[in-house]
C-alpha atoms as a PDB file:
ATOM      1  CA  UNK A   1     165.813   1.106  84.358  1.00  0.00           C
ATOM      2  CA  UNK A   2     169.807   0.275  84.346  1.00  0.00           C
ATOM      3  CA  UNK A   3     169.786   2.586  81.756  1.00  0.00           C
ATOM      4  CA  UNK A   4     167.940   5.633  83.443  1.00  0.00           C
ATOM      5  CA  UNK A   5     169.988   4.886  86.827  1.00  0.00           C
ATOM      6  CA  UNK A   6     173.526   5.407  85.064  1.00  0.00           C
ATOM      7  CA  UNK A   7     171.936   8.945  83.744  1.00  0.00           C
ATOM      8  CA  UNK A   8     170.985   9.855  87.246  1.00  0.00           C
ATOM      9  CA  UNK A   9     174.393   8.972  88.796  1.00  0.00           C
ATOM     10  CA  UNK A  10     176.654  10.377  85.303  1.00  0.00           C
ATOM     11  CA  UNK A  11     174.410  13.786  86.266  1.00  0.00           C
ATOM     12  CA  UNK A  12     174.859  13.318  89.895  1.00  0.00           C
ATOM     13  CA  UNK A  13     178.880  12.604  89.626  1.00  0.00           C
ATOM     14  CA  UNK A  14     178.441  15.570  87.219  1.00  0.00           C
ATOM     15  CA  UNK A  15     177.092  18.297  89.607  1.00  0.00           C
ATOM     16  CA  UNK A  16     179.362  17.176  92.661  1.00  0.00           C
ATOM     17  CA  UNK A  17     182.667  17.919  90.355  1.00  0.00           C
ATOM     18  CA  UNK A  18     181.075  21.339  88.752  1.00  0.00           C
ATOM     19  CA  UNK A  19     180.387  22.718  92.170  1.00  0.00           C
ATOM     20  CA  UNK A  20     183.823  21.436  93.568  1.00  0.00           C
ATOM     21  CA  UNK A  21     185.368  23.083  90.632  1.00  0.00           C
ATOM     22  CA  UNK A  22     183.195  26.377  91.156  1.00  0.00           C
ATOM     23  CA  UNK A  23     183.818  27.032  94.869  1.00  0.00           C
ATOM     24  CA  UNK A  24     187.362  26.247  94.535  1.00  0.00           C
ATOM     25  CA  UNK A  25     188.039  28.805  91.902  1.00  0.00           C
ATOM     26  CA  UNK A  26     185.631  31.472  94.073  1.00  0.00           C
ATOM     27  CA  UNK A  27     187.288  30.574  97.591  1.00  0.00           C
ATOM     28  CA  UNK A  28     191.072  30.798  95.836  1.00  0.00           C
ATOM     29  CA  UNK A  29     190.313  34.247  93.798  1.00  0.00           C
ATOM     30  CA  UNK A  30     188.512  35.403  97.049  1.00  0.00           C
ATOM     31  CA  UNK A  31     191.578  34.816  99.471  1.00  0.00           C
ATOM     32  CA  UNK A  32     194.240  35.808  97.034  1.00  0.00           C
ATOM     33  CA  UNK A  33     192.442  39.103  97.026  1.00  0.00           C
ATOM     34  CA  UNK A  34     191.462  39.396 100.767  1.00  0.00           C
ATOM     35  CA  UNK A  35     194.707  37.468 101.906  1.00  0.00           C
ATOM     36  CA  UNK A  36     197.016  37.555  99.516  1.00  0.00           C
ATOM     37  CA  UNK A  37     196.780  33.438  99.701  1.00  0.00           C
ATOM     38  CA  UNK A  38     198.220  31.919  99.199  1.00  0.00           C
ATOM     39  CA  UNK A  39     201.482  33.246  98.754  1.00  0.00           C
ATOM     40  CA  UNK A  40     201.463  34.975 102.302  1.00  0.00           C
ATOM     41  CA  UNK A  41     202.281  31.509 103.480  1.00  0.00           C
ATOM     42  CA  UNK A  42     205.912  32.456 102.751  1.00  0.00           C
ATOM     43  CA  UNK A  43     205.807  35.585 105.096  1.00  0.00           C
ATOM     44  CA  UNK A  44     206.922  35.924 108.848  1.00  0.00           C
ATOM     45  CA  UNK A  45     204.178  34.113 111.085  1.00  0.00           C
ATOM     46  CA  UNK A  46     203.378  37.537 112.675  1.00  0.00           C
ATOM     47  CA  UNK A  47     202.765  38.942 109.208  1.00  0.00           C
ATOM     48  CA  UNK A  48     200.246  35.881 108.431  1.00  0.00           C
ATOM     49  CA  UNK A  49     198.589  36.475 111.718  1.00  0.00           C
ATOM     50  CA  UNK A  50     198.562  40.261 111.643  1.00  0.00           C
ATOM     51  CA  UNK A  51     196.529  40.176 108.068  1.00  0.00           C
ATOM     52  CA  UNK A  52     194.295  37.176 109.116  1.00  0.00           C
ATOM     53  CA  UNK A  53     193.347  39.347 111.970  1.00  0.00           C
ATOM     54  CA  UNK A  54     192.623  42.123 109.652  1.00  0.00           C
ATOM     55  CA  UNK A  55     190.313  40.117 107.736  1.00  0.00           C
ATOM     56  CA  UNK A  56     189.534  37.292 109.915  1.00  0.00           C
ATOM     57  CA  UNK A  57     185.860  37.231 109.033  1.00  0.00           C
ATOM     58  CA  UNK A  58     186.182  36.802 105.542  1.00  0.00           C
ATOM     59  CA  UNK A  59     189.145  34.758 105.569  1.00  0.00           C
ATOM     60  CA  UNK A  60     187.197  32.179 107.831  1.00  0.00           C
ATOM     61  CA  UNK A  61     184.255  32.404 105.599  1.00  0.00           C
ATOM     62  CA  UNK A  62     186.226  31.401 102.488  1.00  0.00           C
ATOM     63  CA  UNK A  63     188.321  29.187 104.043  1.00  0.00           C
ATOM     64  CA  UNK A  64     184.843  26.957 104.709  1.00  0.00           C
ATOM     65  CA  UNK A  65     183.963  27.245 100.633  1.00  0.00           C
ATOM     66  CA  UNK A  66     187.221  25.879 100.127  1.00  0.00           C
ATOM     67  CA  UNK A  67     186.672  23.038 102.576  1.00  0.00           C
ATOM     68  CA  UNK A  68     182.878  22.839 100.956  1.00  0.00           C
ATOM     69  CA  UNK A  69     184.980  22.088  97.678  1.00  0.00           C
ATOM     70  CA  UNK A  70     187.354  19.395  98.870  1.00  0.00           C
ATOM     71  CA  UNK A  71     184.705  17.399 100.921  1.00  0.00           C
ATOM     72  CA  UNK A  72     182.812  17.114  97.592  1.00  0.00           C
ATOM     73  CA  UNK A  73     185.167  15.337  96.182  1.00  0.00           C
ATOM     74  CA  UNK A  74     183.822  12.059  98.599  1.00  0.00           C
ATOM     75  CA  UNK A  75     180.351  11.875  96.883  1.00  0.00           C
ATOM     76  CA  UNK A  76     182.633  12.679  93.383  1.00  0.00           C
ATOM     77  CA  UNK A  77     184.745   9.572  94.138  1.00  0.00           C
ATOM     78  CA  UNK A  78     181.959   7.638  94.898  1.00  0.00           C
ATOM     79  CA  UNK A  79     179.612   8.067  91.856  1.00  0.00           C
ATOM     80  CA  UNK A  80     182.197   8.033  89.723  1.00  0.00           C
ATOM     81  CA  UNK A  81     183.546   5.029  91.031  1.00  0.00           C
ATOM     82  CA  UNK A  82     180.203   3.594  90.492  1.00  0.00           C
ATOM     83  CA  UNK A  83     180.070   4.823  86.523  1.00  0.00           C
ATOM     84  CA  UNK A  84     183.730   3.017  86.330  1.00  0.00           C
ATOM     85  CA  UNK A  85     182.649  -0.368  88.017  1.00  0.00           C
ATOM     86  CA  UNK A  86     185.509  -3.140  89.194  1.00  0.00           C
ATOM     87  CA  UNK A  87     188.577  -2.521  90.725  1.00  0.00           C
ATOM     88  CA  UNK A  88     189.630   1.021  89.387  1.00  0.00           C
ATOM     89  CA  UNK A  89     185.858   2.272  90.948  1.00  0.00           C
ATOM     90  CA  UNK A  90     186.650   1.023  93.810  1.00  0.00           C
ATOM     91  CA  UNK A  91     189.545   3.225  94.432  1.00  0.00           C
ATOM     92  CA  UNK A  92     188.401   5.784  92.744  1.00  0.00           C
ATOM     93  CA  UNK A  93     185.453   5.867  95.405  1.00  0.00           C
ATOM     94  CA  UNK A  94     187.963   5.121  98.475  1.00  0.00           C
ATOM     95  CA  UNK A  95     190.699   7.729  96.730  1.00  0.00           C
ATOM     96  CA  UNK A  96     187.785  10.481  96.518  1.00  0.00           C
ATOM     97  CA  UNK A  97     186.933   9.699  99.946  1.00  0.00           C
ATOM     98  CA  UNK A  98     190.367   9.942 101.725  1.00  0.00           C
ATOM     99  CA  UNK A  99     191.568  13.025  99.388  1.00  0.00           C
ATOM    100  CA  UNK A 100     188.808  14.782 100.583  1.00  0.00           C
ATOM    101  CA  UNK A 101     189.177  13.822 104.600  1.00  0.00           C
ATOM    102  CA  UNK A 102     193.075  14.918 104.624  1.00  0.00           C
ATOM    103  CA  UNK A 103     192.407  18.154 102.548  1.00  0.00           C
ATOM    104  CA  UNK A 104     189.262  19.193 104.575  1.00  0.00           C
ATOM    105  CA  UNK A 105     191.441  18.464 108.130  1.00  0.00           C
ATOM    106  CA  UNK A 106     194.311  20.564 106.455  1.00  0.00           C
ATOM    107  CA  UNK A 107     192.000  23.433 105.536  1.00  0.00           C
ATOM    108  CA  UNK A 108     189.742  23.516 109.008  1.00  0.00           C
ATOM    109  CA  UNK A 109     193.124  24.989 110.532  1.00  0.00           C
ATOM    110  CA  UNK A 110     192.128  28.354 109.530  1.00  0.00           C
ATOM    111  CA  UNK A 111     188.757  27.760 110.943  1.00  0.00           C
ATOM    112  CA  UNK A 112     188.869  25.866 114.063  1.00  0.00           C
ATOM    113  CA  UNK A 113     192.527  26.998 115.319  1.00  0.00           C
ATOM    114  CA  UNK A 114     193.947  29.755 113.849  1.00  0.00           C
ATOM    115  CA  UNK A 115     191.484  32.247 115.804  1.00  0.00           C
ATOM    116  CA  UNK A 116     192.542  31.316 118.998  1.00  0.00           C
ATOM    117  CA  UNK A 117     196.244  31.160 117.892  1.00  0.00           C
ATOM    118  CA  UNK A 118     195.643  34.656 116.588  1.00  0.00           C
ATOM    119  CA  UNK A 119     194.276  35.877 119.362  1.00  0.00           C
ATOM    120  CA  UNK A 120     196.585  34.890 121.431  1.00  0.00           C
ATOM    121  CA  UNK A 121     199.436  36.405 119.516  1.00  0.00           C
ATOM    122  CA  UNK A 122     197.942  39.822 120.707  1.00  0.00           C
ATOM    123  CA  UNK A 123     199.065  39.257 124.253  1.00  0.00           C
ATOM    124  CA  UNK A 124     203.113  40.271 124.918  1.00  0.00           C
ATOM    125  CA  UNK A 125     203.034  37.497 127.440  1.00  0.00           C
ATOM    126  CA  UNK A 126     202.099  34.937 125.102  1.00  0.00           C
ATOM    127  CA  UNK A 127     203.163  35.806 121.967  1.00  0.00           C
ATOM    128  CA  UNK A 128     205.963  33.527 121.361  1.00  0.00           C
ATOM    129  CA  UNK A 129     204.173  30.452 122.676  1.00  0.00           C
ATOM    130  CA  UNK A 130     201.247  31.511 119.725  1.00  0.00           C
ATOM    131  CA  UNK A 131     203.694  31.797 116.874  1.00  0.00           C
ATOM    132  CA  UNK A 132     205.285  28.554 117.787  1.00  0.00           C
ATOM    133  CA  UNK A 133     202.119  26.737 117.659  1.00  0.00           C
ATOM    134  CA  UNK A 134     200.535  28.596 114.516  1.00  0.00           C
ATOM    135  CA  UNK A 135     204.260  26.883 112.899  1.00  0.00           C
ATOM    136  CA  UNK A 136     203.795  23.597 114.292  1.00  0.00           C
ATOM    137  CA  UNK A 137     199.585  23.227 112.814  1.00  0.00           C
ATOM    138  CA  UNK A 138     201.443  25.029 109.947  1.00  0.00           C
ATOM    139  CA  UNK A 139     203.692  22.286 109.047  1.00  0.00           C
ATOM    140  CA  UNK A 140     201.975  19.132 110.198  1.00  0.00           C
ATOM    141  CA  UNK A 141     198.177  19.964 108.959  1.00  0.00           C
ATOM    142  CA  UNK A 142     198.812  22.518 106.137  1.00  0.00           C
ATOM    143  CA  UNK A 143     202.673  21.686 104.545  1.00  0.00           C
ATOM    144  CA  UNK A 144     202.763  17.915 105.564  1.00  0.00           C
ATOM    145  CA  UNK A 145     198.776  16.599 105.498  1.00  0.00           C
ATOM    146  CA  UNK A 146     196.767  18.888 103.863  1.00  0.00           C
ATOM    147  CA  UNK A 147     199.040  20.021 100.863  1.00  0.00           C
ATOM    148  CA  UNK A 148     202.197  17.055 100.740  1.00  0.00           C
ATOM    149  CA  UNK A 149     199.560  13.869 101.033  1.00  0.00           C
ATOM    150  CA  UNK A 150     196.590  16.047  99.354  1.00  0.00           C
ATOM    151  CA  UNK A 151     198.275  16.704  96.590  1.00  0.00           C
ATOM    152  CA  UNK A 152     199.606  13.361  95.996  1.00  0.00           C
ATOM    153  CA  UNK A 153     196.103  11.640  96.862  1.00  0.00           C
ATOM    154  CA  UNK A 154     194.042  14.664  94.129  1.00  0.00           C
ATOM    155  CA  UNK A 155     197.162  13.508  91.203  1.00  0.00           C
ATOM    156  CA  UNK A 156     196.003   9.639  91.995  1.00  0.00           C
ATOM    157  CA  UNK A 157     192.420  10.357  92.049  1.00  0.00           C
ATOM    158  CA  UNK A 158     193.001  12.278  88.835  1.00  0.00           C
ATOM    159  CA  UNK A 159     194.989   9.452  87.187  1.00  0.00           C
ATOM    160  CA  UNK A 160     192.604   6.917  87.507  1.00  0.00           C
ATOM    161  CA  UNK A 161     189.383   9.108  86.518  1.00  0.00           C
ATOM    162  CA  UNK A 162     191.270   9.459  83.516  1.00  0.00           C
ATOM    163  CA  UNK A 163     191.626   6.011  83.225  1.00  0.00           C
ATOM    164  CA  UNK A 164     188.233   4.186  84.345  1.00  0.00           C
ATOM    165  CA  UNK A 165     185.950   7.397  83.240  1.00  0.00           C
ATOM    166  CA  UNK A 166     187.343  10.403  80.759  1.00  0.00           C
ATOM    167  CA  UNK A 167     188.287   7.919  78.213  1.00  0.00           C
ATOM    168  CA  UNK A 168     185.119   6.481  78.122  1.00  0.00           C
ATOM    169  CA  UNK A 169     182.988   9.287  77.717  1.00  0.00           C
ATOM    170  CA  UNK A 170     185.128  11.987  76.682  1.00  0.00           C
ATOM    171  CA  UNK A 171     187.148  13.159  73.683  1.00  0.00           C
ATOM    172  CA  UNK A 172     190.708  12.192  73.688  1.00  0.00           C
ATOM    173  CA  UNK A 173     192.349  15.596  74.793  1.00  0.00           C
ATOM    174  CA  UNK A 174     189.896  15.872  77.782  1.00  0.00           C
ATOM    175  CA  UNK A 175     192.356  12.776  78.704  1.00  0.00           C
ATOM    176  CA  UNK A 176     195.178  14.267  78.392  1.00  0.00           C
ATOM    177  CA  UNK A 177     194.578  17.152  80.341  1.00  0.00           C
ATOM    178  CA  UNK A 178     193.761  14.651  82.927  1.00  0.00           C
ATOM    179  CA  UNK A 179     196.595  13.338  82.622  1.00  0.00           C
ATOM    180  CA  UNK A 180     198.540  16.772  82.508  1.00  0.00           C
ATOM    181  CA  UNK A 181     196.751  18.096  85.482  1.00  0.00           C
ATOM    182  CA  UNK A 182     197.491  15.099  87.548  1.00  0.00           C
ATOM    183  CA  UNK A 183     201.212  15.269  86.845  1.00  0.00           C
ATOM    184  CA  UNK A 184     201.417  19.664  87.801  1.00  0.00           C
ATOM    185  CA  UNK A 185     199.332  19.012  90.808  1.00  0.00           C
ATOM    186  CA  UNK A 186     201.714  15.998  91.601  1.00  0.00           C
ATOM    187  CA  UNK A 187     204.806  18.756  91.566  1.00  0.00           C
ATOM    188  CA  UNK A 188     203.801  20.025  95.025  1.00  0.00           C
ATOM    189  CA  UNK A 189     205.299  17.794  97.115  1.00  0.00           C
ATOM    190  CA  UNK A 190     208.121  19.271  96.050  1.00  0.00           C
ATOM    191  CA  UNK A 191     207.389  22.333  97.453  1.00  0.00           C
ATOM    192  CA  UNK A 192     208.665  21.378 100.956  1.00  0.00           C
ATOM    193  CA  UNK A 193     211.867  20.524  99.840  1.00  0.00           C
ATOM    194  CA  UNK A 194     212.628  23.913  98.799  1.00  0.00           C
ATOM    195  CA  UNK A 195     211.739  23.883  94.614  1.00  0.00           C
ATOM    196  CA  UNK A 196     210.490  27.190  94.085  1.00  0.00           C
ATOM    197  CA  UNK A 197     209.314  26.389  90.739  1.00  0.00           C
ATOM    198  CA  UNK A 198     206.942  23.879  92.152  1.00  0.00           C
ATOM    199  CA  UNK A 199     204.562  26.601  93.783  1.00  0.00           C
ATOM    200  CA  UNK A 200     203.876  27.373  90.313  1.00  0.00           C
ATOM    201  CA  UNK A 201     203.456  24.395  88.614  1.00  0.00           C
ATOM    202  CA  UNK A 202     201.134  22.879  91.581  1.00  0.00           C
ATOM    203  CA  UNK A 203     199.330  26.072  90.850  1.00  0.00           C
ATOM    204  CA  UNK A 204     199.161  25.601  87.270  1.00  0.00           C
ATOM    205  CA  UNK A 205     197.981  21.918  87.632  1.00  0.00           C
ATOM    206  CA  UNK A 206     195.105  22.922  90.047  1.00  0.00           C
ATOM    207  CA  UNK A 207     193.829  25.771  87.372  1.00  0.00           C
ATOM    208  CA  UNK A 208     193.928  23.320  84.752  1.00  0.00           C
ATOM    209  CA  UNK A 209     192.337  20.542  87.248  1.00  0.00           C
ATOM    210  CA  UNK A 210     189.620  22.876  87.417  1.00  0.00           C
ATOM    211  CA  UNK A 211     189.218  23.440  83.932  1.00  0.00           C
ATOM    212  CA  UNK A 212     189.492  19.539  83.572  1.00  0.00           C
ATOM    213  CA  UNK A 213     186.193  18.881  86.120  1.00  0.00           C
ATOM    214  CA  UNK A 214     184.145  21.723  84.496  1.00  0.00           C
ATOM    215  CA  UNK A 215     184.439  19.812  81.012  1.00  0.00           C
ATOM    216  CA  UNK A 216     184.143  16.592  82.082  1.00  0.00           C
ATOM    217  CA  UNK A 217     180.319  17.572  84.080  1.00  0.00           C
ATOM    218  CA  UNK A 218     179.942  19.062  80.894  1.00  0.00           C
ATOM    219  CA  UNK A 219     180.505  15.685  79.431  1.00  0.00           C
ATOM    220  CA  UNK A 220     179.177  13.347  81.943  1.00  0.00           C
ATOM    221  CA  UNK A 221     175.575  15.716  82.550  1.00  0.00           C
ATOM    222  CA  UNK A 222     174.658  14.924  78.586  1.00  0.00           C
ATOM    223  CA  UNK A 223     172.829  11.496  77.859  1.00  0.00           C
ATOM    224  CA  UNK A 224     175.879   8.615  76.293  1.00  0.00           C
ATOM    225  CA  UNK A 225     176.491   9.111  72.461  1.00  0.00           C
ATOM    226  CA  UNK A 226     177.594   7.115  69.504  1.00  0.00           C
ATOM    227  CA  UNK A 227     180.993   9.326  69.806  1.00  0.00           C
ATOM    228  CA  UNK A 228     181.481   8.336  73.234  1.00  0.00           C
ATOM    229  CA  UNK A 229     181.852   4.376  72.280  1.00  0.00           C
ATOM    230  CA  UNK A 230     184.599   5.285  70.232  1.00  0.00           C
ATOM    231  CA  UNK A 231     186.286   6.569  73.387  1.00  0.00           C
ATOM    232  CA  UNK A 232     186.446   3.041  74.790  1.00  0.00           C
ATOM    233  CA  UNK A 233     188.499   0.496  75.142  1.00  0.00           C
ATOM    234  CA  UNK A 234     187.782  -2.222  71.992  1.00  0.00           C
ATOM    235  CA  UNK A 235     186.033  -5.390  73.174  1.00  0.00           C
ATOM    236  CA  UNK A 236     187.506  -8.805  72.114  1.00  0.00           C
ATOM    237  CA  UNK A 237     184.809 -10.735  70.130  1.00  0.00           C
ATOM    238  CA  UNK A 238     184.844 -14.543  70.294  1.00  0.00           C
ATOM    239  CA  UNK A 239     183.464 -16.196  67.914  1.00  0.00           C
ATOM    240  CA  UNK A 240     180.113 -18.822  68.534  1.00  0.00           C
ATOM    241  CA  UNK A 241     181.150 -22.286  68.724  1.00  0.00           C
ATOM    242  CA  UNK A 242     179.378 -23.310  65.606  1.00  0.00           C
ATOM    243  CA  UNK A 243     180.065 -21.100  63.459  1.00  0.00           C
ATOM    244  CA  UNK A 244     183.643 -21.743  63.635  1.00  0.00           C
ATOM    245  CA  UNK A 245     182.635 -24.938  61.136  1.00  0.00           C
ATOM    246  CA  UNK A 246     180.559 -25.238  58.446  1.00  0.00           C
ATOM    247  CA  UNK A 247     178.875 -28.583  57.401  1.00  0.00           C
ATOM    248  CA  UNK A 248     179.374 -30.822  54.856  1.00  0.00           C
END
């Protein structure tokens, strides 16, 4: 039974980080076509508004699969937490849980208040008051919540999946790009600071992040090998008490 119930939850953990992976490559191919995201971010605000407006439907729409991707990373964090056990599955599970709060608040923006904001740019009278606010959600739910802390919380979660779970059931370069994805994806909170070159590595880390979860489904959604012991960490054998003496 113990056996059969770590199959369901490797399978379950499995599908969670597949479809995570899946909508977040659709949602940011989707809105780099539609809305040139996300590198319109660096335009004037009444450049960002004037295309969201263009497109507003769409951009909403996609906007919610990338949210759908980032809250899955709660039920993620949780069953893989369970496959690691002790201390690193518990904050795996809690990590999982808050990375996915803080992005899905940083990504609702473009959902819940940049309509109005939009809309409101439209009108002479109230125009400036509109682009002032669209800065301020801007910095403190996109730049400072939803990017600075996500990013820091997705490297951490990363790390310790590594850690607790790749190693144990996955061939030792599916760790290391664990490992290498964490550290790109870490880059970006660098990005407020002015580094340039950090866009592109955050944006590196995330592709290979991607490519990282689609593996390790792959991994976790077939039943444990032999192969997959050697993966893990050696056990220390002790020796029975009475064997350590032979009699006379």
């Amino acid at each position: 039974m113990a056996t059969q119930t770590t199959q369901t939850t490797r399978r379950l953990a499995a599908a969670a980080i597949a479809t995570a992976a899946l909508l977040a490559i659709a949602g940011f191919t989707a809105l780099g076509s539609v809305f040139e995201y996300p590198q319109i971010l660096k335009e004037p605000t009444a450049d960002i508004l004037e295309l969201y407006r263009q497109h507003q439907g769409a951009v909403m729409a996609w906007f919610v699969v990338l949210m759908l991707s980032a809250a899955l990373l709660a039920p993620a964090g949780i069953l893989l937490g369970r496959l690691a056990g002790g201390s690193q599955g518990r904050w795996i599970a809690r990590l999982g849980v808050v990375a996915a709060a803080v992005q899905v608040v940083g990504l609702s923006r473009w959902v819940l208040l940049v309509p109005g904001i939009s809309r409101d740019a439209t009108d002479p009278a109230r125009t400036a008051d509109a682009h002032h606010t669209f800065e301020l959600v801007h910095t403190w739910l996109g730049t400072i919540l939803g990017e600075t802390i996500g990013y820091a919380l997705t490297a951490a979660f990363t790390v310790l999946i590594t850690l607790a779970v790749t190693r144990a059931v996955a061939p030792r370069w599916m760790a290391y790009l664990g490992y290498l994805a964490a550290a790109l994806i870490a880059t970006g909170v660098l990005i407020p600071l002015g580094l340039e070159a950090a866009s592109l590595t955050n944006f590196a880390g995330y592709v290979a992040w991607c490519l990282w979860l689609l593996a390790m489904a792959v991994y976790l959604w077939r039943p444990p090998t032999r192969n997959t012991a050697a993966n893990r960490p050696p056990r220390v054998r002790t020796a029975h008490p009475d064997s350590s003496q032979t009699g006379p």
